[in-house]
N, C-alpha and C. Protein backbone atom coordinates (compact mmCIF):
# COMPACT_ATOMS: atom_id res chain seq x y z
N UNK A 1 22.73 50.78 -22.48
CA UNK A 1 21.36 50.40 -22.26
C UNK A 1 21.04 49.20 -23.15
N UNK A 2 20.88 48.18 -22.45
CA UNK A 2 20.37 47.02 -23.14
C UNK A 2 18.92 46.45 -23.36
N UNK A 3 18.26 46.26 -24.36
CA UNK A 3 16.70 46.30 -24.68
C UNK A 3 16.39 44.99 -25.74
N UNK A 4 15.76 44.37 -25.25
CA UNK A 4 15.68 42.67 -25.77
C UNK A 4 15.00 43.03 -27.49
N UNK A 5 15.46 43.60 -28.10
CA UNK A 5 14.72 43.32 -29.27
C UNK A 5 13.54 42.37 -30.22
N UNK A 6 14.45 41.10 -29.55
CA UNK A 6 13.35 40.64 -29.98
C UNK A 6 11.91 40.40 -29.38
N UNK A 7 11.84 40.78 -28.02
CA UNK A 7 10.74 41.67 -27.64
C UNK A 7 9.60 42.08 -28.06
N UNK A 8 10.37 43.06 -28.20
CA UNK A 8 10.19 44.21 -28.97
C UNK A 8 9.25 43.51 -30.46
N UNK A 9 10.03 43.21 -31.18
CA UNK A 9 9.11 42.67 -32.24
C UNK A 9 8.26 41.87 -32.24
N UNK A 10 8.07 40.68 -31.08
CA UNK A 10 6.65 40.23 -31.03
C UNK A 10 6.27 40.85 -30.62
N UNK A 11 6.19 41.95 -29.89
CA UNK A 11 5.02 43.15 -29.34
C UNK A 11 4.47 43.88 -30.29
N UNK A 12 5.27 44.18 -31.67
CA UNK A 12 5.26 44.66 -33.00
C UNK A 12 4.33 43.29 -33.82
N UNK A 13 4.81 42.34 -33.83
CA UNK A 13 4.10 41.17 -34.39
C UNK A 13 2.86 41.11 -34.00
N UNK A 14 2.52 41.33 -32.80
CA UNK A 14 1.10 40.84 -32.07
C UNK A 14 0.58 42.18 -32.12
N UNK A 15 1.06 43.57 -32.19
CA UNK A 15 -0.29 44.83 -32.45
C UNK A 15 -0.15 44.96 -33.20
N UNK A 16 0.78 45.18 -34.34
CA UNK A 16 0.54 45.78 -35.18
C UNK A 16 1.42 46.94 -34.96
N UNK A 17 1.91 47.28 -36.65
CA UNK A 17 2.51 48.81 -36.19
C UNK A 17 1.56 50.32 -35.69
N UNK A 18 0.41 50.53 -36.46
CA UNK A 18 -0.12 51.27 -36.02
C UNK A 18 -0.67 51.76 -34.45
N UNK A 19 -0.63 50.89 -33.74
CA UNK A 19 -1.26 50.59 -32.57
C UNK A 19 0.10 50.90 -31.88
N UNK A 20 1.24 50.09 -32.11
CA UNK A 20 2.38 50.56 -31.42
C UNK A 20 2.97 51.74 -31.54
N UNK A 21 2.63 52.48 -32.73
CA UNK A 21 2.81 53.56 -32.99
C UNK A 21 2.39 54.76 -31.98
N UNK A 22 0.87 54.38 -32.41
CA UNK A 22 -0.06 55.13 -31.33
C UNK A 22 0.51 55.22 -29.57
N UNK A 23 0.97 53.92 -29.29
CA UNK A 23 1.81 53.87 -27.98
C UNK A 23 2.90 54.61 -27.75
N UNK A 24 3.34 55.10 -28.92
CA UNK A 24 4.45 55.58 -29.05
C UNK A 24 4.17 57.04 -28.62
N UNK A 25 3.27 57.29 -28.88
CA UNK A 25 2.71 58.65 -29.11
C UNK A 25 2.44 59.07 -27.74
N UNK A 26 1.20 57.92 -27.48
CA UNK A 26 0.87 58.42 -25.57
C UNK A 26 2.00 58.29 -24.78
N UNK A 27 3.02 57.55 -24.92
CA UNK A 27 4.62 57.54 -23.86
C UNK A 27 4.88 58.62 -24.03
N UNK A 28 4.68 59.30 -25.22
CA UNK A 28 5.69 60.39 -24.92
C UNK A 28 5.01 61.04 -24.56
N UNK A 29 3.56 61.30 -24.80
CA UNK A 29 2.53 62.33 -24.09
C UNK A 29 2.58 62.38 -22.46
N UNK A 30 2.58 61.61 -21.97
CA UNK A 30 2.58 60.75 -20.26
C UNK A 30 4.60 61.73 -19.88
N UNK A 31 5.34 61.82 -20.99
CA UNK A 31 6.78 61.89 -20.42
C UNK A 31 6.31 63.60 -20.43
N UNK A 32 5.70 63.93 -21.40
CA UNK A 32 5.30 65.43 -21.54
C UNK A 32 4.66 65.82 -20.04
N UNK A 33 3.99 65.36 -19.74
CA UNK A 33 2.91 65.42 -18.30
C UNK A 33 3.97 65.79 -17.29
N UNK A 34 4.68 64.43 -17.05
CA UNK A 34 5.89 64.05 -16.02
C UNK A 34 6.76 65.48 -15.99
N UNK A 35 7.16 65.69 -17.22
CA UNK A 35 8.01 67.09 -16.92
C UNK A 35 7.58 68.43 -17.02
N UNK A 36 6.03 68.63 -17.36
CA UNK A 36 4.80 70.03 -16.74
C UNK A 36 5.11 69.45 -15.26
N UNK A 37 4.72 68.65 -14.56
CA UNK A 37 5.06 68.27 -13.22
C UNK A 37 6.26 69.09 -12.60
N UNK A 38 7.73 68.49 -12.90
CA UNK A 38 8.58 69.03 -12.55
C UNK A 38 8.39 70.45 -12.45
N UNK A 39 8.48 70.84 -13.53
CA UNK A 39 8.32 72.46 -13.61
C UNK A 39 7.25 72.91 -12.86
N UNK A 40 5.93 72.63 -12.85
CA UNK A 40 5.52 73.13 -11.61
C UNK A 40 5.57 73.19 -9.83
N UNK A 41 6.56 72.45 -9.85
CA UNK A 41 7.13 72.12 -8.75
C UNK A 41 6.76 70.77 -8.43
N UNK A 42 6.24 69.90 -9.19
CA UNK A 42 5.61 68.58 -8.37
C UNK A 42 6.61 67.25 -8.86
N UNK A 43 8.27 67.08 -8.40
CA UNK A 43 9.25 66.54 -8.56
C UNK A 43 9.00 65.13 -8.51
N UNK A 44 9.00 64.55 -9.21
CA UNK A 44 8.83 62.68 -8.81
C UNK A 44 9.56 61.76 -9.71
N UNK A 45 10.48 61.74 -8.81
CA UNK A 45 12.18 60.95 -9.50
C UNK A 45 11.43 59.74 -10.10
N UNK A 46 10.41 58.69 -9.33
CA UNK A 46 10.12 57.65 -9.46
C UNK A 46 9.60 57.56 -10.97
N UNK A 47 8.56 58.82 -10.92
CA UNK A 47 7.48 58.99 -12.01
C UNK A 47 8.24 59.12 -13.52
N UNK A 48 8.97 60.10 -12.96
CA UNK A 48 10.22 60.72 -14.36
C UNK A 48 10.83 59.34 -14.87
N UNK A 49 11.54 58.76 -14.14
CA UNK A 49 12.15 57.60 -14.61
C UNK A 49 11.25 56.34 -15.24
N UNK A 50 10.38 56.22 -14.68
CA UNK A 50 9.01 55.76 -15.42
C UNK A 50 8.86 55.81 -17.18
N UNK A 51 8.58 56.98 -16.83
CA UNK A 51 8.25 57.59 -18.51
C UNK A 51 9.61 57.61 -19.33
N UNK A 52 10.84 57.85 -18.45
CA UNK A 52 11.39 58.30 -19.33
C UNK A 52 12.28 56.41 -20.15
N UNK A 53 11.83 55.23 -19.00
CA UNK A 53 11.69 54.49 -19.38
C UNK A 53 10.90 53.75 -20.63
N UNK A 54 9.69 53.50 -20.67
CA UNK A 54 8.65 54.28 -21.94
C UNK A 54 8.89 54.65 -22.73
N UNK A 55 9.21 55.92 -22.80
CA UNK A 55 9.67 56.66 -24.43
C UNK A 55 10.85 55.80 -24.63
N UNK A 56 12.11 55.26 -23.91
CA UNK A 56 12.85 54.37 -24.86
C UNK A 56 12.79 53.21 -25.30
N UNK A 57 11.94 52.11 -25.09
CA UNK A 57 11.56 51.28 -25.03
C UNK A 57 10.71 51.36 -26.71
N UNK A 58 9.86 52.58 -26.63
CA UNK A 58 9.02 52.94 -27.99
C UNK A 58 10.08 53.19 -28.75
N UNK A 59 11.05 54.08 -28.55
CA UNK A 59 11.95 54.34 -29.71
C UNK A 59 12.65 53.23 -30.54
N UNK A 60 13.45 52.29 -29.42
CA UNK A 60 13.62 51.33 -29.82
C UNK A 60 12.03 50.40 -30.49
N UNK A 61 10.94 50.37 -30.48
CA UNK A 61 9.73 49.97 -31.23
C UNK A 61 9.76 50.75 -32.54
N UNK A 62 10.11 52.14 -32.59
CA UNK A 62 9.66 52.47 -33.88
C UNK A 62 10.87 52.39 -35.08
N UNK A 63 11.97 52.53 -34.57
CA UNK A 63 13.30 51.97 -34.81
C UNK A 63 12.97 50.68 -35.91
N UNK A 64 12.50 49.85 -35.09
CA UNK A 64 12.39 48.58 -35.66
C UNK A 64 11.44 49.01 -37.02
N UNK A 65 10.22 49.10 -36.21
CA UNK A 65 9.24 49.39 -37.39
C UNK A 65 9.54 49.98 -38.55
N UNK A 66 10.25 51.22 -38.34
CA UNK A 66 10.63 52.09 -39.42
C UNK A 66 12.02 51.87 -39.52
N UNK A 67 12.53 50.82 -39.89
CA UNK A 67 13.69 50.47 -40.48
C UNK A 67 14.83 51.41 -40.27
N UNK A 68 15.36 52.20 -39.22
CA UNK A 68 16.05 53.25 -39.16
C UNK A 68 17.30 52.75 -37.97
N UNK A 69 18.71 53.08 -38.61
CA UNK A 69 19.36 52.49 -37.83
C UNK A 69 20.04 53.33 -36.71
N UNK A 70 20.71 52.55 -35.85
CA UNK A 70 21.46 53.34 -34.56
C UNK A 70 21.99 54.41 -35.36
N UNK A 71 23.13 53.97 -36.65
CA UNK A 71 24.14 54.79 -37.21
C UNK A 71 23.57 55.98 -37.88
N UNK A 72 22.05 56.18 -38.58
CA UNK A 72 22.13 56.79 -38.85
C UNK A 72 21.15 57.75 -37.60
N UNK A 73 20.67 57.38 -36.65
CA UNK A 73 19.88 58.43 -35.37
C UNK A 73 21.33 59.23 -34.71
N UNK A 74 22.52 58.20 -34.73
CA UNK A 74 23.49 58.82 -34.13
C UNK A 74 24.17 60.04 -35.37
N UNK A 75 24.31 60.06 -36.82
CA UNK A 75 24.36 60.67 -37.72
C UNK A 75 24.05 62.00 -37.10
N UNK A 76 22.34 61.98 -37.03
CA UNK A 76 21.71 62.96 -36.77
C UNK A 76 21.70 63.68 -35.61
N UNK A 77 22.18 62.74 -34.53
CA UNK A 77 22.90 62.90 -33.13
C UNK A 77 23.79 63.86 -33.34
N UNK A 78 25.20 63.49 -34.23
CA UNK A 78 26.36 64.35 -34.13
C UNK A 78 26.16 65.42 -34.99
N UNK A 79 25.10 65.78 -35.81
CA UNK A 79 24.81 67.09 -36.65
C UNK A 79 24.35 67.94 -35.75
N UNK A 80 23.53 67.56 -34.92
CA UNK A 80 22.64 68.52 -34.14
C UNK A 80 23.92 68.88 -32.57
N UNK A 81 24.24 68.02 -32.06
CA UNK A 81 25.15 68.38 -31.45
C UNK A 81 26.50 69.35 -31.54
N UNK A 82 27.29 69.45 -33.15
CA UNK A 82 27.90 69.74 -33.62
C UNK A 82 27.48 71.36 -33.66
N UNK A 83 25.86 71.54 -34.39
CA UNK A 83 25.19 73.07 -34.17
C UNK A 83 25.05 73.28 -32.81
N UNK A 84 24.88 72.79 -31.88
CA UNK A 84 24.53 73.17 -30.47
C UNK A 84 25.36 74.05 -30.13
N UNK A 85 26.77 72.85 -30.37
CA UNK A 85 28.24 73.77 -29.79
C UNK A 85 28.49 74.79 -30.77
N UNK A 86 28.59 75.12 -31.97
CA UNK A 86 28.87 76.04 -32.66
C UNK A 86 27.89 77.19 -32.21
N UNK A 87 26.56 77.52 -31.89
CA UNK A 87 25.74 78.42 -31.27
C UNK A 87 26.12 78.37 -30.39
N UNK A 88 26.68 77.66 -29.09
CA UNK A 88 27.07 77.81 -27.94
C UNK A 88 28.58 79.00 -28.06
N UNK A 89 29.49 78.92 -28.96
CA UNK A 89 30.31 79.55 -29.04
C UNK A 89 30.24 80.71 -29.76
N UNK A 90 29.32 80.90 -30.52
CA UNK A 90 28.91 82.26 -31.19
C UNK A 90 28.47 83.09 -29.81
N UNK A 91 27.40 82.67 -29.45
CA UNK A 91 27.00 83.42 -27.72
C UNK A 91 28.21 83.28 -27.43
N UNK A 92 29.32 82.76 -26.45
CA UNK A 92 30.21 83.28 -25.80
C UNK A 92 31.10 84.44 -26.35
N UNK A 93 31.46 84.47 -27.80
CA UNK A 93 31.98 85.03 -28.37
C UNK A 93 31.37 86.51 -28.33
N UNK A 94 29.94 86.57 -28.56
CA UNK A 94 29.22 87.35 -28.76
C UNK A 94 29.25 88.16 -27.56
N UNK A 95 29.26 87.80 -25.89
CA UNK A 95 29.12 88.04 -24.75
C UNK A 95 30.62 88.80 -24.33
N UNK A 96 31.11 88.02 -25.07
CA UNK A 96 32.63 88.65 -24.86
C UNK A 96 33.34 89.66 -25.27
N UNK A 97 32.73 90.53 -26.87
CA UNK A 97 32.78 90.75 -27.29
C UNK A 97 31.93 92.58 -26.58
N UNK A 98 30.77 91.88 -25.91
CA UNK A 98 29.87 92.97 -25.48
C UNK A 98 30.66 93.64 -24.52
């Protein structure tokens, strides 16, 4: 996924972080909506991809803002992934076991 950064930072330059922040906030609120939708049955590929456009676009915004790099989101990427699968295999174990 490729995302023009520098973009990105005159959009940061010209609001302000707080304000982009705040944007940050309603994207993801709007992606929250989009998938109560789904689940209630009201499916909209168009809509989903929308938002889910949005929230990355902000991430990459707050990224910038808050000085936080790929290496270390991916850090936190492979910790949480790492517990996923280890709980994933305790349940099988556990199931197997029953």
């Amino acid at each position: 996924m490729k995302i023009n950064k520098d973009t990105l930072q005159k959009v940061i330059d010209k609001y302000g972080t707080t304000l982009q922040t705040t944007v940050a906030m309603e994207e993801l609120a709007e992606l929250i909506k989009e998938i109560s939708k789904v689940i209630r049955g009201n499916k909209n590929a168009d809509g989903m991809i929308e938002e889910i456009a949005d929230v990355l676009i902000m991430i990459e915004q707050l990224k910038l803002m808050y000085n936080i790099s790929d290496e270390e989101i991916q850090s936190e990427i492979n910790d949480k992934l790492y517990r996923m699968e280890w709980r994933l295999r305790k349940e099988n174990e556990s199931n197997i076991s029953n």
